[in-house]
PDB file of N, CA and C in Angstrom:
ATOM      1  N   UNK A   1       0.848  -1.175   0.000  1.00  0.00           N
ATOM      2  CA  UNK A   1       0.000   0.000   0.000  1.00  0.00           C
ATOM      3  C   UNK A   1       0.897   1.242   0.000  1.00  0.00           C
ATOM      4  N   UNK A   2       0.715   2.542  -0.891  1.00  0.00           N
ATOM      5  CA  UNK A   2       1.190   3.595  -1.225  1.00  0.00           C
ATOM      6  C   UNK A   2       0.910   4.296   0.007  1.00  0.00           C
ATOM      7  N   UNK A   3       1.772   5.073   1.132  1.00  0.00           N
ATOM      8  CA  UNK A   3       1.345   6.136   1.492  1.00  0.00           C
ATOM      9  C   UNK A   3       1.529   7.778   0.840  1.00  0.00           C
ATOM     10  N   UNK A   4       0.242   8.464   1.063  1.00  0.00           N
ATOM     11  CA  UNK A   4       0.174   9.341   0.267  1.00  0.00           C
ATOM     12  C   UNK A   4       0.435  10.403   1.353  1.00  0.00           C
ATOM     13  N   UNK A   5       1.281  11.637   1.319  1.00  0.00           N
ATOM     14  CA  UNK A   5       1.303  13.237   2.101  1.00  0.00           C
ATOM     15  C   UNK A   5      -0.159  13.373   2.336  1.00  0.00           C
ATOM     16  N   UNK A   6       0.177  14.313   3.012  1.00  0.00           N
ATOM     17  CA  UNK A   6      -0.845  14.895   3.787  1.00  0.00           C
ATOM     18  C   UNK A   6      -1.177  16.144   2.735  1.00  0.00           C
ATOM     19  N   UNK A   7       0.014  16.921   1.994  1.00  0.00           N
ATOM     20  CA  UNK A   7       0.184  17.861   1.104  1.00  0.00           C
ATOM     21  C   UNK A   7      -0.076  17.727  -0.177  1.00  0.00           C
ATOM     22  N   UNK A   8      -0.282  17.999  -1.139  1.00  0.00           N
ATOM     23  CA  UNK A   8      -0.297  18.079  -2.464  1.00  0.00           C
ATOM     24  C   UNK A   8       1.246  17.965  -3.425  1.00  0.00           C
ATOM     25  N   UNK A   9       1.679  17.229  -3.823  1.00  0.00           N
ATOM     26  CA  UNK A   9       3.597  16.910  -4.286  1.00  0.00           C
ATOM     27  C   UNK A   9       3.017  18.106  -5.999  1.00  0.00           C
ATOM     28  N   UNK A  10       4.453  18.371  -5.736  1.00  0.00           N
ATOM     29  CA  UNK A  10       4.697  19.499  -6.838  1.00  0.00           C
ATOM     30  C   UNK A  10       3.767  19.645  -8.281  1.00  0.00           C
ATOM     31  N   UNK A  11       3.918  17.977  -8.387  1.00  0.00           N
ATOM     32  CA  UNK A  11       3.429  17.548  -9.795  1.00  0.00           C
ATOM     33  C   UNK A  11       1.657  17.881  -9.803  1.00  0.00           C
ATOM     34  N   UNK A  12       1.346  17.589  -8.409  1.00  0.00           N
ATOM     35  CA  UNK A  12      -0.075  17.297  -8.408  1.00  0.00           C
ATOM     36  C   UNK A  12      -0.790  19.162  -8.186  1.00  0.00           C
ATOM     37  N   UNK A  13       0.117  19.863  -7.551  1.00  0.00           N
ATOM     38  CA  UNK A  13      -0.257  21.471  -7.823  1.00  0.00           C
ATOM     39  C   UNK A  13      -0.216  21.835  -9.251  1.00  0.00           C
ATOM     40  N   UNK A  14       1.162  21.624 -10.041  1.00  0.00           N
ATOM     41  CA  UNK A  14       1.271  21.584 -11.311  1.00  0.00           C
ATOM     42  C   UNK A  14       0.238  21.362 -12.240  1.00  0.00           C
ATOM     43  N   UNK A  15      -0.871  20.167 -11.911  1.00  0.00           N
ATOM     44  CA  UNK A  15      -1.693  19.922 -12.613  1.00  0.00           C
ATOM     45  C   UNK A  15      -2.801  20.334 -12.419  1.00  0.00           C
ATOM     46  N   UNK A  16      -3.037  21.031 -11.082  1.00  0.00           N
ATOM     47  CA  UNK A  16      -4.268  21.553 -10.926  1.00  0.00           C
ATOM     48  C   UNK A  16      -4.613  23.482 -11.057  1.00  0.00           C
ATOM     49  N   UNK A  17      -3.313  23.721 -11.329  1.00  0.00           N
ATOM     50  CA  UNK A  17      -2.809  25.215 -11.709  1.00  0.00           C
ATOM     51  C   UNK A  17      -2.682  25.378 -12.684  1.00  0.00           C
ATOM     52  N   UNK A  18      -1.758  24.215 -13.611  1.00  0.00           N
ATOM     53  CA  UNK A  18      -1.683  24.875 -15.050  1.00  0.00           C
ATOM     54  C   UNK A  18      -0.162  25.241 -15.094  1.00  0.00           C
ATOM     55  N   UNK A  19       0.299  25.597 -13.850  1.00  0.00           N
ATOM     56  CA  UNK A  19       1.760  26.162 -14.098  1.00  0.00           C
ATOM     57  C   UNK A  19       2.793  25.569 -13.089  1.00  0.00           C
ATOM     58  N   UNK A  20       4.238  25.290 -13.614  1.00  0.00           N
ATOM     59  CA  UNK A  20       5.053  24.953 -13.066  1.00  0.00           C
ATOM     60  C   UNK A  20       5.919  26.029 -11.987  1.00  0.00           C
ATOM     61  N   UNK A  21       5.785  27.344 -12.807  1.00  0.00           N
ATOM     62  CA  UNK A  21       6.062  28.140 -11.584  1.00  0.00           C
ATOM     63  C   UNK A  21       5.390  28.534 -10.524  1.00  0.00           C
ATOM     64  N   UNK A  22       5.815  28.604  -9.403  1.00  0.00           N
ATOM     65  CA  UNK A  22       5.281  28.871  -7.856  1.00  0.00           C
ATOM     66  C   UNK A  22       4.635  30.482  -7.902  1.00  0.00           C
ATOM     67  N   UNK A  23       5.239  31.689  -8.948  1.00  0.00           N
ATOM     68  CA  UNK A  23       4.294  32.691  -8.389  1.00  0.00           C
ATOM     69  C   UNK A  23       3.060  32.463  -9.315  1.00  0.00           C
ATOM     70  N   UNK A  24       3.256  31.876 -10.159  1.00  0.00           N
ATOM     71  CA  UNK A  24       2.039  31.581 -11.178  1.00  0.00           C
ATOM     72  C   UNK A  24       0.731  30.531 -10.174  1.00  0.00           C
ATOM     73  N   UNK A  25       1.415  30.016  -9.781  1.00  0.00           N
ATOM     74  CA  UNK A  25       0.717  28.799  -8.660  1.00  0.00           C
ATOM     75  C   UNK A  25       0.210  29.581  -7.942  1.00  0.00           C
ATOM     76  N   UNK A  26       0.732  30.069  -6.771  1.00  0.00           N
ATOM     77  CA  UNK A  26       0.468  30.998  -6.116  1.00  0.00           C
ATOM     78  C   UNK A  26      -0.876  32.237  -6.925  1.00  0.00           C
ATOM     79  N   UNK A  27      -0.857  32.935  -7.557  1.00  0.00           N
ATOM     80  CA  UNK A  27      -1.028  33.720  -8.527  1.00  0.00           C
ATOM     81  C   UNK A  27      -2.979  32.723  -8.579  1.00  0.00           C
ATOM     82  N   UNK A  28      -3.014  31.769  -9.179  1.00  0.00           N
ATOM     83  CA  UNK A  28      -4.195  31.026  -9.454  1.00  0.00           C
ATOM     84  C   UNK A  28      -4.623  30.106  -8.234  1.00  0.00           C
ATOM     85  N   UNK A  29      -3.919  30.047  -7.189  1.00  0.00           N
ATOM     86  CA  UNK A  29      -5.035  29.462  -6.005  1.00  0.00           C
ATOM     87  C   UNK A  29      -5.652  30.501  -5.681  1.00  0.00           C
ATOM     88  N   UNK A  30      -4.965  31.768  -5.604  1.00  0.00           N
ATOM     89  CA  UNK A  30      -5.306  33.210  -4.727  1.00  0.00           C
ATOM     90  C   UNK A  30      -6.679  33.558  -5.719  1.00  0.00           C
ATOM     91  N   UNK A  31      -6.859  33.547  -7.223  1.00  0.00           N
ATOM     92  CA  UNK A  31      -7.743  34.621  -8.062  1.00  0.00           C
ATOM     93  C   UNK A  31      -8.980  32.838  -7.800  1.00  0.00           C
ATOM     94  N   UNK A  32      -8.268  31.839  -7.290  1.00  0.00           N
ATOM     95  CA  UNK A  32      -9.565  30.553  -7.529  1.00  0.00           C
ATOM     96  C   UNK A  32      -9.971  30.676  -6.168  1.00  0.00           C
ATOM     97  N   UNK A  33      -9.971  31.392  -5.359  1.00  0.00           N
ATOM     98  CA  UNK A  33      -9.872  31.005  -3.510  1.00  0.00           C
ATOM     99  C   UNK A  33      -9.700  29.983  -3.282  1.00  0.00           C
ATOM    100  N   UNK A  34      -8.344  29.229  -2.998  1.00  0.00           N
ATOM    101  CA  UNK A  34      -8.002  28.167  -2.698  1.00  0.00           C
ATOM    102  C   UNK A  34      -7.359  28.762  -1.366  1.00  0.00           C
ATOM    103  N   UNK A  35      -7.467  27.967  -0.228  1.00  0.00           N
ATOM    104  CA  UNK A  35      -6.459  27.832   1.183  1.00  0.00           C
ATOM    105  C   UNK A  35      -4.930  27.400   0.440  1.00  0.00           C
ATOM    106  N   UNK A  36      -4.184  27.909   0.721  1.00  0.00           N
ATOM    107  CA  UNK A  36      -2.687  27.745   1.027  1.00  0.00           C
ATOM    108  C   UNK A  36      -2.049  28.477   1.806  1.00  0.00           C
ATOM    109  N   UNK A  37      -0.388  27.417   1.974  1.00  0.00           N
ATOM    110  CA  UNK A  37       0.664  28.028   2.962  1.00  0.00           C
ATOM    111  C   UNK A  37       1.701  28.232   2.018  1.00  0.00           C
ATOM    112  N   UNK A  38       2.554  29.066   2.318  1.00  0.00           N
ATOM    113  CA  UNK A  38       4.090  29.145   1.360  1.00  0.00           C
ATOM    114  C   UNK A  38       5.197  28.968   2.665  1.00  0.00           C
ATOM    115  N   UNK A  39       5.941  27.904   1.940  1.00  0.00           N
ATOM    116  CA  UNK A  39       7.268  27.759   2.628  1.00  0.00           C
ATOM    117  C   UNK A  39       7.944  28.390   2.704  1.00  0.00           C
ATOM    118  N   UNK A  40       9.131  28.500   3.329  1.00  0.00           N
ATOM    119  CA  UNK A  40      10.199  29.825   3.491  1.00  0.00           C
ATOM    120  C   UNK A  40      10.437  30.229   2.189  1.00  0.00           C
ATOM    121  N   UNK A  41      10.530  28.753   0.808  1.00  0.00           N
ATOM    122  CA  UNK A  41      11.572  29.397  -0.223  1.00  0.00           C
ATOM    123  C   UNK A  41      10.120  29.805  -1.370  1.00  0.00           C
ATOM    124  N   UNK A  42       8.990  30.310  -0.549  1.00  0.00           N
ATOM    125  CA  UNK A  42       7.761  30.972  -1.485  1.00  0.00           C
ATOM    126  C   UNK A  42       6.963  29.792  -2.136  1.00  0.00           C
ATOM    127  N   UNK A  43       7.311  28.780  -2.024  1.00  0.00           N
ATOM    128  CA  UNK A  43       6.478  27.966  -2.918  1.00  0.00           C
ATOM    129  C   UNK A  43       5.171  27.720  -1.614  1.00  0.00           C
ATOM    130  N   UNK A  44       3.933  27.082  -2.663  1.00  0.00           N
ATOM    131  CA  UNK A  44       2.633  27.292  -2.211  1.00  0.00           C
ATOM    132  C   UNK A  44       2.302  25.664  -1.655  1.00  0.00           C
ATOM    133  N   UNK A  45       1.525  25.623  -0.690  1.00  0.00           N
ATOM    134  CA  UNK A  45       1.497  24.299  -0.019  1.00  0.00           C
ATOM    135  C   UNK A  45       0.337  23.964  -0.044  1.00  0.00           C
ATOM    136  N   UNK A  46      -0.400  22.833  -0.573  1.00  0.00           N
ATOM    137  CA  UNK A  46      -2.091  23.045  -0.729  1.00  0.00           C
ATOM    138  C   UNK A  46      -2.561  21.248   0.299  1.00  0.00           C
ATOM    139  N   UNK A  47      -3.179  21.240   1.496  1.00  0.00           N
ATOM    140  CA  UNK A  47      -3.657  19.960   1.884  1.00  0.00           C
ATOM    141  C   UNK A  47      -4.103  19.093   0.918  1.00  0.00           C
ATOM    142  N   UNK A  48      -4.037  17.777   0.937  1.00  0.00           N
ATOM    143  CA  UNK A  48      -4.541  17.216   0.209  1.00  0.00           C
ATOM    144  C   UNK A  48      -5.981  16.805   0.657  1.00  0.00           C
ATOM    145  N   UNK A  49      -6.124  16.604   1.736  1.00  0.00           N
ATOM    146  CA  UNK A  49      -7.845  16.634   2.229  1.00  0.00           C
ATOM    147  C   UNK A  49      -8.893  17.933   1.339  1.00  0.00           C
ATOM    148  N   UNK A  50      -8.530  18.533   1.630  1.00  0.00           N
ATOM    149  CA  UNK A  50      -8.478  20.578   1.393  1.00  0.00           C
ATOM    150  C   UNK A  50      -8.766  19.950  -0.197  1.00  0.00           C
ATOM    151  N   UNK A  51      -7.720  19.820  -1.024  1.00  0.00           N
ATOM    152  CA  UNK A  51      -7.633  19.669  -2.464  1.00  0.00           C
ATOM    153  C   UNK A  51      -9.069  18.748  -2.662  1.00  0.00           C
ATOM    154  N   UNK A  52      -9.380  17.531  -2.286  1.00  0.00           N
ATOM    155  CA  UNK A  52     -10.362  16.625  -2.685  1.00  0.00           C
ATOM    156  C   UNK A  52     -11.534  17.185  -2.712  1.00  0.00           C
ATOM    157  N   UNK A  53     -11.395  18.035  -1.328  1.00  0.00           N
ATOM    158  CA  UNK A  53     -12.971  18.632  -1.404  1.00  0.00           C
ATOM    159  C   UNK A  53     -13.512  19.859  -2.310  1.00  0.00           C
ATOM    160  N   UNK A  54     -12.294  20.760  -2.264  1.00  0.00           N
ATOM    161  CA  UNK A  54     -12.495  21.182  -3.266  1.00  0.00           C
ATOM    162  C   UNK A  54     -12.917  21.064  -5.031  1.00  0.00           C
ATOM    163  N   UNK A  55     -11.789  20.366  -5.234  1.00  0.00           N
ATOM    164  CA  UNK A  55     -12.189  19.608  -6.062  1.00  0.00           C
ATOM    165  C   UNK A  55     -13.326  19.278  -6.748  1.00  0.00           C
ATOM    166  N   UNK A  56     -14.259  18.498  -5.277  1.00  0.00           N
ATOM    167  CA  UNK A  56     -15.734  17.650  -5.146  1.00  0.00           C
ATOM    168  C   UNK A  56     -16.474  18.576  -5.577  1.00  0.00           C
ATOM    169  N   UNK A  57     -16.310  20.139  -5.220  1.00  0.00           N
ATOM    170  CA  UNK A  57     -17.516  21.188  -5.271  1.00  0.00           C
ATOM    171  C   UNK A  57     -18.022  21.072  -3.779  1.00  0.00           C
ATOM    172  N   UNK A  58     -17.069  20.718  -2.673  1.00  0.00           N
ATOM    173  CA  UNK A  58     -17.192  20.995  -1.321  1.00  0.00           C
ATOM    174  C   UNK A  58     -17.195  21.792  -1.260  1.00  0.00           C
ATOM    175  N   UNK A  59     -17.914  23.055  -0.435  1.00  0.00           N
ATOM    176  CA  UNK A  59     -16.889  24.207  -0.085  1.00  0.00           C
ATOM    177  C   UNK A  59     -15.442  23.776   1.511  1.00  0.00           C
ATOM    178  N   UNK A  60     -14.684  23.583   1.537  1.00  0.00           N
ATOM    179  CA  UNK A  60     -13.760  22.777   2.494  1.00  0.00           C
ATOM    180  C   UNK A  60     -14.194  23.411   4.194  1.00  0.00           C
ATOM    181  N   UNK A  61     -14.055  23.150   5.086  1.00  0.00           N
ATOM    182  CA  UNK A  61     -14.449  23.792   6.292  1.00  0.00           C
ATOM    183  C   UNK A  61     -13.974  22.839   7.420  1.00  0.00           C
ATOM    184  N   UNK A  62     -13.971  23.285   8.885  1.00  0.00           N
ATOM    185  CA  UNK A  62     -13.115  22.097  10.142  1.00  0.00           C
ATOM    186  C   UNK A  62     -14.125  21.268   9.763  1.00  0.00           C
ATOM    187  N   UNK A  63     -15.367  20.992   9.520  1.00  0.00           N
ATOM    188  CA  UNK A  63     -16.685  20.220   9.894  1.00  0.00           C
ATOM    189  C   UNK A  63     -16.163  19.131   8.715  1.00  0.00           C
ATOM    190  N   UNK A  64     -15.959  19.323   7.877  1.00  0.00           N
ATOM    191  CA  UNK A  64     -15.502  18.186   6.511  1.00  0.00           C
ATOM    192  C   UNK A  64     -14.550  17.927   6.255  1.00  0.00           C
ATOM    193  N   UNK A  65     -13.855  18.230   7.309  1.00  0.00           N
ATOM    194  CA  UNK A  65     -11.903  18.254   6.539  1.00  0.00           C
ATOM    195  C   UNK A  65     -11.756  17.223   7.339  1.00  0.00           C
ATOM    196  N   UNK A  66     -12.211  17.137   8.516  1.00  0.00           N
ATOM    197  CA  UNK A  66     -11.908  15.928   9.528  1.00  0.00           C
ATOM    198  C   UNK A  66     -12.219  14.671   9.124  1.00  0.00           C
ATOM    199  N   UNK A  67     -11.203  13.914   9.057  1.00  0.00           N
ATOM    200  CA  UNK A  67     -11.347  12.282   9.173  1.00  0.00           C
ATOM    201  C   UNK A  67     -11.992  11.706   9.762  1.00  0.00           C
ATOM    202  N   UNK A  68     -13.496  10.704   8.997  1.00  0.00           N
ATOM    203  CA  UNK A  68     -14.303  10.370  10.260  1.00  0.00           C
ATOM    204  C   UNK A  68     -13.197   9.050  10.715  1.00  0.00           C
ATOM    205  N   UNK A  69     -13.389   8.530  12.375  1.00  0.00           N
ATOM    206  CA  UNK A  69     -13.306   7.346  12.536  1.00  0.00           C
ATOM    207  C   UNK A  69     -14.177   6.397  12.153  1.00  0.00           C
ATOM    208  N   UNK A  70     -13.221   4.628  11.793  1.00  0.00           N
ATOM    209  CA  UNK A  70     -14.541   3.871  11.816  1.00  0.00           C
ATOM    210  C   UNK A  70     -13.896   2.416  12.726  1.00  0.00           C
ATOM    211  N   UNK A  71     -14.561   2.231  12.652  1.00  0.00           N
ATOM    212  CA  UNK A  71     -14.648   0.496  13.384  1.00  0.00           C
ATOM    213  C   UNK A  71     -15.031  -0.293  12.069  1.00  0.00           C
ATOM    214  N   UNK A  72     -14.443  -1.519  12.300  1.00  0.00           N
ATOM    215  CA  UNK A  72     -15.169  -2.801  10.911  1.00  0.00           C
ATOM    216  C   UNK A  72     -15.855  -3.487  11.956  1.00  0.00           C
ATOM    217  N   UNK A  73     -17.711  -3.558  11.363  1.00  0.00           N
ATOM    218  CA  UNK A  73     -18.257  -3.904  12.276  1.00  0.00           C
ATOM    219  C   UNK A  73     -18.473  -5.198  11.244  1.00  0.00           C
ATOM    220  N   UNK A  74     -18.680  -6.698  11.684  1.00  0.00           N
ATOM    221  CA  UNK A  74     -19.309  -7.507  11.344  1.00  0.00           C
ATOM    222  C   UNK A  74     -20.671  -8.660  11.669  1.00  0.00           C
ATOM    223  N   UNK A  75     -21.099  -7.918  12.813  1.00  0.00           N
ATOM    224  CA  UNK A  75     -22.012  -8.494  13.144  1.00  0.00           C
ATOM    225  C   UNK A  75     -23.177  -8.900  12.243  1.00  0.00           C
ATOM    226  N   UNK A  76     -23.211  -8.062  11.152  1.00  0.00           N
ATOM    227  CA  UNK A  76     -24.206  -8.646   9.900  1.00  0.00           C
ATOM    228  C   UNK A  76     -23.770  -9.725   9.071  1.00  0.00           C
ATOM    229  N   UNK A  77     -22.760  -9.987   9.346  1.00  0.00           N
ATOM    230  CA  UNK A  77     -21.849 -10.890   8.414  1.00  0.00           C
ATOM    231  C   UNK A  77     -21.954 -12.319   8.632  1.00  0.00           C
ATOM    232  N   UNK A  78     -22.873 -12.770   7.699  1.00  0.00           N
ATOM    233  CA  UNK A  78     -22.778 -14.418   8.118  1.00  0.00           C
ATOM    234  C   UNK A  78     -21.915 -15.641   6.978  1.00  0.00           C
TER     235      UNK A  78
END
């Protein structure tokens, strides 16, 4: 099994921006209202929870960003 960041990897901003450069990136989360952080060296940091919902046509918020817990229940299971 792949573990995936918590963040969005370069390639996957790349593709959802359009551009390989960071002020251009930057530049189109800001005019799309997207949430981001920039690291010290300016580049733009986008959640990947954050990204899906967006994405979905969520609007993103604490109430949906959170991971539900689950249990595997099998008591129906015969």
């Amino acid at each position: 099994m792949e573990f995936q960041s918590e963040t969005l990897a370069d390639e996957e901003l790349a593709t959802i921006t359009g551009y390989q450069i960071p002020s251009k990136q930057i530049l189109w989360l800001t005019e799309n209202r997207w949430e981001f952080v920039l690291t010290g060296a300016r580049r733009p940091i986008v959640g990947r929870v954050y990204a899906r919902l967006k994405l979905a046509g969520v609007k993103p918020s604490a109430v949906n960003a959170v991971t539900e817990t689950w249990s595997l229940d099998l008591a129906n299971v015969s």
